[in-house]
PDB file of N, CA and C in Angstrom:
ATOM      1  N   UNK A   1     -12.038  31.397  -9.139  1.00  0.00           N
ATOM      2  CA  UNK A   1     -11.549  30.067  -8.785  1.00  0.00           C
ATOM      3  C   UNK A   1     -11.992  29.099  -9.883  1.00  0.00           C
ATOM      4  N   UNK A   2     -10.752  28.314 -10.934  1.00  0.00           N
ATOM      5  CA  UNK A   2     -11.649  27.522 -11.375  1.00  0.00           C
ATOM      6  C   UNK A   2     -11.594  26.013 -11.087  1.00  0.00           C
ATOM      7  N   UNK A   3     -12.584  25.203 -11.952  1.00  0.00           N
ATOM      8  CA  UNK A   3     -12.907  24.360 -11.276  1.00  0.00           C
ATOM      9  C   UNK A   3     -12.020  23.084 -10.808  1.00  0.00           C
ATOM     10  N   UNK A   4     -10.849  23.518 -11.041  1.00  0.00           N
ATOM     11  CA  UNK A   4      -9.672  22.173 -10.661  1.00  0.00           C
ATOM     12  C   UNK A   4      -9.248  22.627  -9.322  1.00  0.00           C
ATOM     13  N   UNK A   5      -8.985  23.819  -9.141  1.00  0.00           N
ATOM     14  CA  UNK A   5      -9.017  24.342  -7.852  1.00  0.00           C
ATOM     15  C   UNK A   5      -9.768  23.887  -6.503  1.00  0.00           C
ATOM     16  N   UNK A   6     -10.957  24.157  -7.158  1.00  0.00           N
ATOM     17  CA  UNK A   6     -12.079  24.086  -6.254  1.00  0.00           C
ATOM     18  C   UNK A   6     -12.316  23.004  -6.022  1.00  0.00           C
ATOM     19  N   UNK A   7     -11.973  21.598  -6.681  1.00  0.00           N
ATOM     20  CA  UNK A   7     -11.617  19.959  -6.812  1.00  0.00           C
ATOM     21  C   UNK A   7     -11.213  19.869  -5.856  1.00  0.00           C
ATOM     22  N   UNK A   8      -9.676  20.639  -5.769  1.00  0.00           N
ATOM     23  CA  UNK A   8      -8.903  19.961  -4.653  1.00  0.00           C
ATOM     24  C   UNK A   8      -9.003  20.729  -3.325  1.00  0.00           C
ATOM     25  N   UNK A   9      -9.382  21.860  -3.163  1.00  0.00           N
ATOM     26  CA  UNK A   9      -9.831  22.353  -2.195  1.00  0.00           C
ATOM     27  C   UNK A   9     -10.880  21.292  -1.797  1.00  0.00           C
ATOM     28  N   UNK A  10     -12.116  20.636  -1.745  1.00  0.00           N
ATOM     29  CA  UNK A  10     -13.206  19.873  -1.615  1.00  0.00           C
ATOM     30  C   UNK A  10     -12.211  18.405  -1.797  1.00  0.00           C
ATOM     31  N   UNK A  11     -11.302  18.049  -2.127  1.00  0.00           N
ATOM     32  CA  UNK A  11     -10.951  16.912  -1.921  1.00  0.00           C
ATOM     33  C   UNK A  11      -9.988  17.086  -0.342  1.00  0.00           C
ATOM     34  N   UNK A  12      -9.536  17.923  -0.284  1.00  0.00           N
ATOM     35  CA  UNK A  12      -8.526  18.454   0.789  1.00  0.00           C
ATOM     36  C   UNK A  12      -9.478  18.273   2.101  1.00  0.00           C
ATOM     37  N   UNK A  13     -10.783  19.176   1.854  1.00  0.00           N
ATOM     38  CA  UNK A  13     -11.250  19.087   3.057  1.00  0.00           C
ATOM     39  C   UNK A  13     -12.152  17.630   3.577  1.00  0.00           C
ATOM     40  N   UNK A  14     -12.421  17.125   2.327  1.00  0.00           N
ATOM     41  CA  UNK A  14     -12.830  15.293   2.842  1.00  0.00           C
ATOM     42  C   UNK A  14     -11.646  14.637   3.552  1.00  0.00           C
ATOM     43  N   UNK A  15     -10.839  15.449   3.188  1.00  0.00           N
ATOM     44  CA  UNK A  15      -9.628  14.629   3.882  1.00  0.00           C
ATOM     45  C   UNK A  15      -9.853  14.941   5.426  1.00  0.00           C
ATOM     46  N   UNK A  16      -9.555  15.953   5.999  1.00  0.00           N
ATOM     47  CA  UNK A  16      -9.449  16.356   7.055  1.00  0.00           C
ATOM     48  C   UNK A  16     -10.667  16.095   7.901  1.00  0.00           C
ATOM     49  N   UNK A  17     -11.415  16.207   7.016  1.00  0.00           N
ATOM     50  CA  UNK A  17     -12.669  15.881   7.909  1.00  0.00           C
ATOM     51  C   UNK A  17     -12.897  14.098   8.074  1.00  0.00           C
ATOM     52  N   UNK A  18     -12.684  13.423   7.236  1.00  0.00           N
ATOM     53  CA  UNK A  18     -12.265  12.360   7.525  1.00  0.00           C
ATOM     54  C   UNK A  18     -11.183  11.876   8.863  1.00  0.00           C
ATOM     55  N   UNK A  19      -9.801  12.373   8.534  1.00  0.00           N
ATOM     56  CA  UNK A  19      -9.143  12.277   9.436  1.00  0.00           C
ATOM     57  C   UNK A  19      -9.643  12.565  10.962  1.00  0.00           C
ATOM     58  N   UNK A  20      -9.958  13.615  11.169  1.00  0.00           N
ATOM     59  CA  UNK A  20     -10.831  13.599  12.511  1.00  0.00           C
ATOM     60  C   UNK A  20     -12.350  12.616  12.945  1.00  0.00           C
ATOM     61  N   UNK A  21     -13.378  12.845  12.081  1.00  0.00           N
ATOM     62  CA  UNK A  21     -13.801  11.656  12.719  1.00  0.00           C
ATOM     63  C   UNK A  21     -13.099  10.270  12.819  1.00  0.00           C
ATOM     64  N   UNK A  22     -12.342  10.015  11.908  1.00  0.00           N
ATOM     65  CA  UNK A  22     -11.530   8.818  12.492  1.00  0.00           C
ATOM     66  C   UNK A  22     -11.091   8.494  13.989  1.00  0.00           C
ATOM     67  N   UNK A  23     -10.122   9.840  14.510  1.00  0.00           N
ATOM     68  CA  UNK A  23      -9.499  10.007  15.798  1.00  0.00           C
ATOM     69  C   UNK A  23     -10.512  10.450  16.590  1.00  0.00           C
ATOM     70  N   UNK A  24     -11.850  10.623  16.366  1.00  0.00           N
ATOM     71  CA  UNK A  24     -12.525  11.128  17.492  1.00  0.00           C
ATOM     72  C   UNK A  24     -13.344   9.354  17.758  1.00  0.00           C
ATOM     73  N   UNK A  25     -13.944   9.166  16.522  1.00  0.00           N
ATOM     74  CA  UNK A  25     -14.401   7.462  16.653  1.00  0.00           C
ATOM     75  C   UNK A  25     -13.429   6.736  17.560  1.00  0.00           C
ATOM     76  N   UNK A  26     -11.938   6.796  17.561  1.00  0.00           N
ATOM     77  CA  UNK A  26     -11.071   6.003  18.028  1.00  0.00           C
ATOM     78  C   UNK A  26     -10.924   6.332  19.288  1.00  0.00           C
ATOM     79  N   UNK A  27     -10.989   7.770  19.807  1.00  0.00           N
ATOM     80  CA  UNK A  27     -11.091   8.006  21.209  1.00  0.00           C
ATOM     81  C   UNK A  27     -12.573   7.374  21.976  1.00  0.00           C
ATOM     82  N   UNK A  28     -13.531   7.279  21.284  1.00  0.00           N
ATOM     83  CA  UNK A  28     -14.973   7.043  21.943  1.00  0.00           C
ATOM     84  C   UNK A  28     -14.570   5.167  22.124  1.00  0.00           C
ATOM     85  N   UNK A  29     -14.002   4.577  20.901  1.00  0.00           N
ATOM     86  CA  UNK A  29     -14.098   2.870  21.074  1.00  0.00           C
ATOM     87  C   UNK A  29     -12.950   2.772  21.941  1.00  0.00           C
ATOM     88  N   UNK A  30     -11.844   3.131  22.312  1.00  0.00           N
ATOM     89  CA  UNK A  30     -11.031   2.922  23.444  1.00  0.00           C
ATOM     90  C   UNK A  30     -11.189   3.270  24.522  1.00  0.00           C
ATOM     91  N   UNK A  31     -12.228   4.207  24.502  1.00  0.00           N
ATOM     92  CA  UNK A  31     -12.792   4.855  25.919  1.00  0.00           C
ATOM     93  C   UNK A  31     -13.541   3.585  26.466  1.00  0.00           C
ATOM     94  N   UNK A  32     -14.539   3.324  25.700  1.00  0.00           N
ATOM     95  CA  UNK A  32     -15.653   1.939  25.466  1.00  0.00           C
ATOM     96  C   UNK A  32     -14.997   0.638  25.895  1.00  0.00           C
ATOM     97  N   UNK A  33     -13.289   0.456  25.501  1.00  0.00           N
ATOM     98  CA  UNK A  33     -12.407  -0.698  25.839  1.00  0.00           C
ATOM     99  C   UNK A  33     -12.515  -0.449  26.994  1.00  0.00           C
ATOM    100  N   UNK A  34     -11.867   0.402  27.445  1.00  0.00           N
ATOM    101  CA  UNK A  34     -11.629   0.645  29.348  1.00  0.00           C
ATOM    102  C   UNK A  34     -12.959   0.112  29.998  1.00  0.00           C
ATOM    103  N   UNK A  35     -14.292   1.152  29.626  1.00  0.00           N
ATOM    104  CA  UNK A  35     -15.217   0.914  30.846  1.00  0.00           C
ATOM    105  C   UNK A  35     -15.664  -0.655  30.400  1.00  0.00           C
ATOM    106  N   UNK A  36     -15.554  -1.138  29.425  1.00  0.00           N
ATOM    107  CA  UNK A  36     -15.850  -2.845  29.130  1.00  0.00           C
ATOM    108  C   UNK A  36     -14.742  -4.037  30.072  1.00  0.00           C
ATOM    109  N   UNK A  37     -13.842  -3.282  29.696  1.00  0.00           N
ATOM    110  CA  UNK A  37     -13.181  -4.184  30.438  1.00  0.00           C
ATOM    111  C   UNK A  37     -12.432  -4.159  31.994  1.00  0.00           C
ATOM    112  N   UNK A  38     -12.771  -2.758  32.527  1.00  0.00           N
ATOM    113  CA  UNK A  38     -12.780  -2.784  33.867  1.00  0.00           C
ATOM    114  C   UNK A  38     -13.761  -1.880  34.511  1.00  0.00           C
ATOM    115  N   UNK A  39     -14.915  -2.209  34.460  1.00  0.00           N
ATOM    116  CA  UNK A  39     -16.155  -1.473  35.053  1.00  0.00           C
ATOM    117  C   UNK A  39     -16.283  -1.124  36.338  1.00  0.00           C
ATOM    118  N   UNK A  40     -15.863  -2.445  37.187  1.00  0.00           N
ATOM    119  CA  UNK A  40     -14.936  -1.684  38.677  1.00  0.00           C
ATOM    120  C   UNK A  40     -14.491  -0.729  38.570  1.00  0.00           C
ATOM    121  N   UNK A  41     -13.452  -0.313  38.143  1.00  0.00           N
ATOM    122  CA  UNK A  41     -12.891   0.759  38.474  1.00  0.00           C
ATOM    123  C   UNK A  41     -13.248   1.928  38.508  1.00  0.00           C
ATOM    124  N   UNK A  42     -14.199   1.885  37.320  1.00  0.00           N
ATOM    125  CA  UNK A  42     -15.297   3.062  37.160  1.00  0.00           C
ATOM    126  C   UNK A  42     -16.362   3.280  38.247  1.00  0.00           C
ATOM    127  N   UNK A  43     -16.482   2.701  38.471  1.00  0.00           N
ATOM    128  CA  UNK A  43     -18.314   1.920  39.546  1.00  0.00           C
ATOM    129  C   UNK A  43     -19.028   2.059  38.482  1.00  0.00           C
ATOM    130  N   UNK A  44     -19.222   1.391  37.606  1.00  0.00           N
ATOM    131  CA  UNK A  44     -20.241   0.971  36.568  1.00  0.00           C
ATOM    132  C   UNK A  44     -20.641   0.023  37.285  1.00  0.00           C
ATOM    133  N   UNK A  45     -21.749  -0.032  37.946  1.00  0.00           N
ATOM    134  CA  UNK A  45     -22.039  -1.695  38.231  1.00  0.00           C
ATOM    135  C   UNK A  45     -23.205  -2.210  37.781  1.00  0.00           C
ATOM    136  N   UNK A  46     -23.728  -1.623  36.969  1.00  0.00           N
ATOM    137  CA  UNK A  46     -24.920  -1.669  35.935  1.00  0.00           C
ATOM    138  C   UNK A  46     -23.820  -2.550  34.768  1.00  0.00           C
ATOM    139  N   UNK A  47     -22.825  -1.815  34.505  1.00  0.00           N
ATOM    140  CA  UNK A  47     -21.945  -2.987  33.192  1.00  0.00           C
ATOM    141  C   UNK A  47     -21.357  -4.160  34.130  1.00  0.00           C
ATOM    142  N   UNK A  48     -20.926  -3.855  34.958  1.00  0.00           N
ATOM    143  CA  UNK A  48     -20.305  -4.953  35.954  1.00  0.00           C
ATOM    144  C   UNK A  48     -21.168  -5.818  36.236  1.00  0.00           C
ATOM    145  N   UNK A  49     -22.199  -6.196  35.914  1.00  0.00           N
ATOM    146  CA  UNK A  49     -23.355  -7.145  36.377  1.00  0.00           C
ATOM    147  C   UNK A  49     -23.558  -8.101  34.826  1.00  0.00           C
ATOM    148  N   UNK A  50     -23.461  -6.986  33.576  1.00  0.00           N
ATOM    149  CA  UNK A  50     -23.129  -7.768  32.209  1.00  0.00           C
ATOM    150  C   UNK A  50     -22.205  -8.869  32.574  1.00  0.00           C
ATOM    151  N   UNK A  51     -22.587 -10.294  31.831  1.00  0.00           N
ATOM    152  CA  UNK A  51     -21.927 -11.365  31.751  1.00  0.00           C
ATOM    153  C   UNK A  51     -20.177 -11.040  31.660  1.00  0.00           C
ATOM    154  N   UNK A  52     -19.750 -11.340  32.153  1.00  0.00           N
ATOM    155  CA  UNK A  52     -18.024 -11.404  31.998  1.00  0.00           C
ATOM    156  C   UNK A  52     -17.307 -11.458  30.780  1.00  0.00           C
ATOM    157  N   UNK A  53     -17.641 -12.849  30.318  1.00  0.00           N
ATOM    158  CA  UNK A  53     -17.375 -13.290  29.161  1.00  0.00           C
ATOM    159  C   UNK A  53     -17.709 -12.530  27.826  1.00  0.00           C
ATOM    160  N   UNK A  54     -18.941 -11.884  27.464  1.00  0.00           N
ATOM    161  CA  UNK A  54     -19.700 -11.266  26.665  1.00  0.00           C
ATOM    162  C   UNK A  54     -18.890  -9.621  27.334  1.00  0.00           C
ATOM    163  N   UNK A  55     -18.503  -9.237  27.724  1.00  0.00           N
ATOM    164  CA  UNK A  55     -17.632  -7.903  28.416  1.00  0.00           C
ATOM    165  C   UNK A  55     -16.369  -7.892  27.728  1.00  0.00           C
ATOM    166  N   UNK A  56     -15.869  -8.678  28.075  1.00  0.00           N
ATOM    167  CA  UNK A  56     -14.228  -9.473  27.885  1.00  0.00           C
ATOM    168  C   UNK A  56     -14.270  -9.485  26.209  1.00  0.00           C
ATOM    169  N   UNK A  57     -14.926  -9.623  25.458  1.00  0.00           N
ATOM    170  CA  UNK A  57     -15.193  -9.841  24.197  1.00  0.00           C
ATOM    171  C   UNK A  57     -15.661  -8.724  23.341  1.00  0.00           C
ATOM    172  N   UNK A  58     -16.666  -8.347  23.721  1.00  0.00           N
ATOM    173  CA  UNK A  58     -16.667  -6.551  23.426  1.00  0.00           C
ATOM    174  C   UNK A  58     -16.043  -5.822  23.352  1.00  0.00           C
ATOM    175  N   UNK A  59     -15.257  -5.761  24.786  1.00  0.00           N
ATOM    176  CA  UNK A  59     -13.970  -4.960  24.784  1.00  0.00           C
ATOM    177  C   UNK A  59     -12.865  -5.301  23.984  1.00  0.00           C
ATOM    178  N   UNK A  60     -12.670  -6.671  23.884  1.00  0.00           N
ATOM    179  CA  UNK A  60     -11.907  -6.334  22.917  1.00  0.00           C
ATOM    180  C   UNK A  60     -12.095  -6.225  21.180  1.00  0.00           C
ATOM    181  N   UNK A  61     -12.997  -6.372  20.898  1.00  0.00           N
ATOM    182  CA  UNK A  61     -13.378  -5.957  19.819  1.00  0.00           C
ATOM    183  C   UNK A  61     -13.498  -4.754  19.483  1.00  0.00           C
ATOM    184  N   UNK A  62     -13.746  -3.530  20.635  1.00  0.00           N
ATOM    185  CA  UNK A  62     -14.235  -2.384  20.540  1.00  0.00           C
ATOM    186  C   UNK A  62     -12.095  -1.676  20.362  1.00  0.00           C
ATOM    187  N   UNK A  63     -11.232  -2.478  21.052  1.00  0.00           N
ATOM    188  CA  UNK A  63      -9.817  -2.377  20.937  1.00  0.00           C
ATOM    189  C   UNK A  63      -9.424  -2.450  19.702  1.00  0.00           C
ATOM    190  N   UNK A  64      -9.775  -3.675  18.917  1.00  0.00           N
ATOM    191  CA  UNK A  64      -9.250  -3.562  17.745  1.00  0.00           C
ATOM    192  C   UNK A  64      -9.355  -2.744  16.883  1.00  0.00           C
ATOM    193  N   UNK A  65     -10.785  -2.505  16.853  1.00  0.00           N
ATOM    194  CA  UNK A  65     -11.283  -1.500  15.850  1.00  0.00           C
ATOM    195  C   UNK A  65     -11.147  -0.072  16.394  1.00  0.00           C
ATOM    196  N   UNK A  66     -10.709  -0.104  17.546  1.00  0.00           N
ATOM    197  CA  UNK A  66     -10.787   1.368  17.896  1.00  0.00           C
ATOM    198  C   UNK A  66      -8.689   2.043  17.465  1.00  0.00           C
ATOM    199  N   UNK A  67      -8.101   0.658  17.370  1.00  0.00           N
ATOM    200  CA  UNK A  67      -6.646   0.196  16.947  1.00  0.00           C
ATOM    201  C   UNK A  67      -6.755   1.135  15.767  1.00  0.00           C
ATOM    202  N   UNK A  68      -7.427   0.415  14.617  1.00  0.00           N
ATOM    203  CA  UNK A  68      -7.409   0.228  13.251  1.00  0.00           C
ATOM    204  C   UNK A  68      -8.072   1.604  12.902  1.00  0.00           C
ATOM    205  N   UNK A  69      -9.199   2.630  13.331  1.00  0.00           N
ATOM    206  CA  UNK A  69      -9.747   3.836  13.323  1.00  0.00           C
ATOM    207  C   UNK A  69      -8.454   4.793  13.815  1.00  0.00           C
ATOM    208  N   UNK A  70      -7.453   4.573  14.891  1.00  0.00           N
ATOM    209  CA  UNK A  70      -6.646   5.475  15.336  1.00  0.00           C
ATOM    210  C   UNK A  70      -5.908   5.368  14.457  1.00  0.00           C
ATOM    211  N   UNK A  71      -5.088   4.483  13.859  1.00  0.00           N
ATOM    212  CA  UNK A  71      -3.811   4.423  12.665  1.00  0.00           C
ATOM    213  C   UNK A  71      -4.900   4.993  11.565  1.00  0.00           C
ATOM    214  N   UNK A  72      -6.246   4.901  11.133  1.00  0.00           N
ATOM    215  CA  UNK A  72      -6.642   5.209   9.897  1.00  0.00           C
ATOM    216  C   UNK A  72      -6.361   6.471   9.982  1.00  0.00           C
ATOM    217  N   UNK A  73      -6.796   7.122  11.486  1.00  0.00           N
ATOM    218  CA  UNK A  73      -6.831   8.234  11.333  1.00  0.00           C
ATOM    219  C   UNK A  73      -5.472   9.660  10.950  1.00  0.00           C
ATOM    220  N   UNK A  74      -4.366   8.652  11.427  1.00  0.00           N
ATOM    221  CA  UNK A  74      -2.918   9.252  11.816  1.00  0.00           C
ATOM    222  C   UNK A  74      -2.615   8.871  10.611  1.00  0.00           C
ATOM    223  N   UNK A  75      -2.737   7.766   9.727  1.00  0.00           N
ATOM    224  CA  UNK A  75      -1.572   7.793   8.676  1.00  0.00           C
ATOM    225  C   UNK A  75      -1.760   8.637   7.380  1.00  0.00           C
ATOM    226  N   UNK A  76      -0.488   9.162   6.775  1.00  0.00           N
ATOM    227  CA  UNK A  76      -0.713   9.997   6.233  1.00  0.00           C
ATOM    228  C   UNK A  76      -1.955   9.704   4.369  1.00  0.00           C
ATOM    229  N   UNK A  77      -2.109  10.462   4.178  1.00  0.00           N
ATOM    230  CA  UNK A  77      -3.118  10.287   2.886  1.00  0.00           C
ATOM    231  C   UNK A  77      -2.173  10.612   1.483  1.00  0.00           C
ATOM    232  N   UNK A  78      -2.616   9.461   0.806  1.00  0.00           N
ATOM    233  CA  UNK A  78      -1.699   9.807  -0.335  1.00  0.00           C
ATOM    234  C   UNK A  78      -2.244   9.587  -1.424  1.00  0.00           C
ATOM    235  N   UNK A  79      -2.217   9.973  -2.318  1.00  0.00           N
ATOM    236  CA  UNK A  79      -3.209  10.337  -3.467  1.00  0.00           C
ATOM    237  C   UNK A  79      -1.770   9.726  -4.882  1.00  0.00           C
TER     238      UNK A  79
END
């Protein structure tokens, strides 16, 4: 194998491995949206007792970025 090969093999797999923690990060911060922003439903009532406002705000912050990690993760890579 020489070494241009072996370049892109090792560039190939940063890729992929990238790509997945992306979509796995993005499943954990949208998971994080839900129980933030409806803790009822869960019976979280340990988060349900967290301020409202400071909830409401988290969550959606944890949305956006969990937005922006899911498209990082899906769109294609182009070199």
């Amino acid at each position: 194998m020489n070494s241009n090969s072996y370049y892109r093999l090792r560039e190939k797999q940063k890729i992929i491995f990238r790509r997945i923690y992306d979509l796995v990060m993005a499943i954990l911060l949208l998971t994080m949206t839900f129980i933030m922003l409806m803790p009822d439903t869960f019976g979280l009532t340990n988060i349900a007792s967290i301020d409202a406002t400071f909830r409401d705000i988290f969550g959606v912050v944890c949305l956006l970025y969990g937005l922006f990690r899911l498209l990082r993760g899906i769109k294609k890579h182009r070199t």
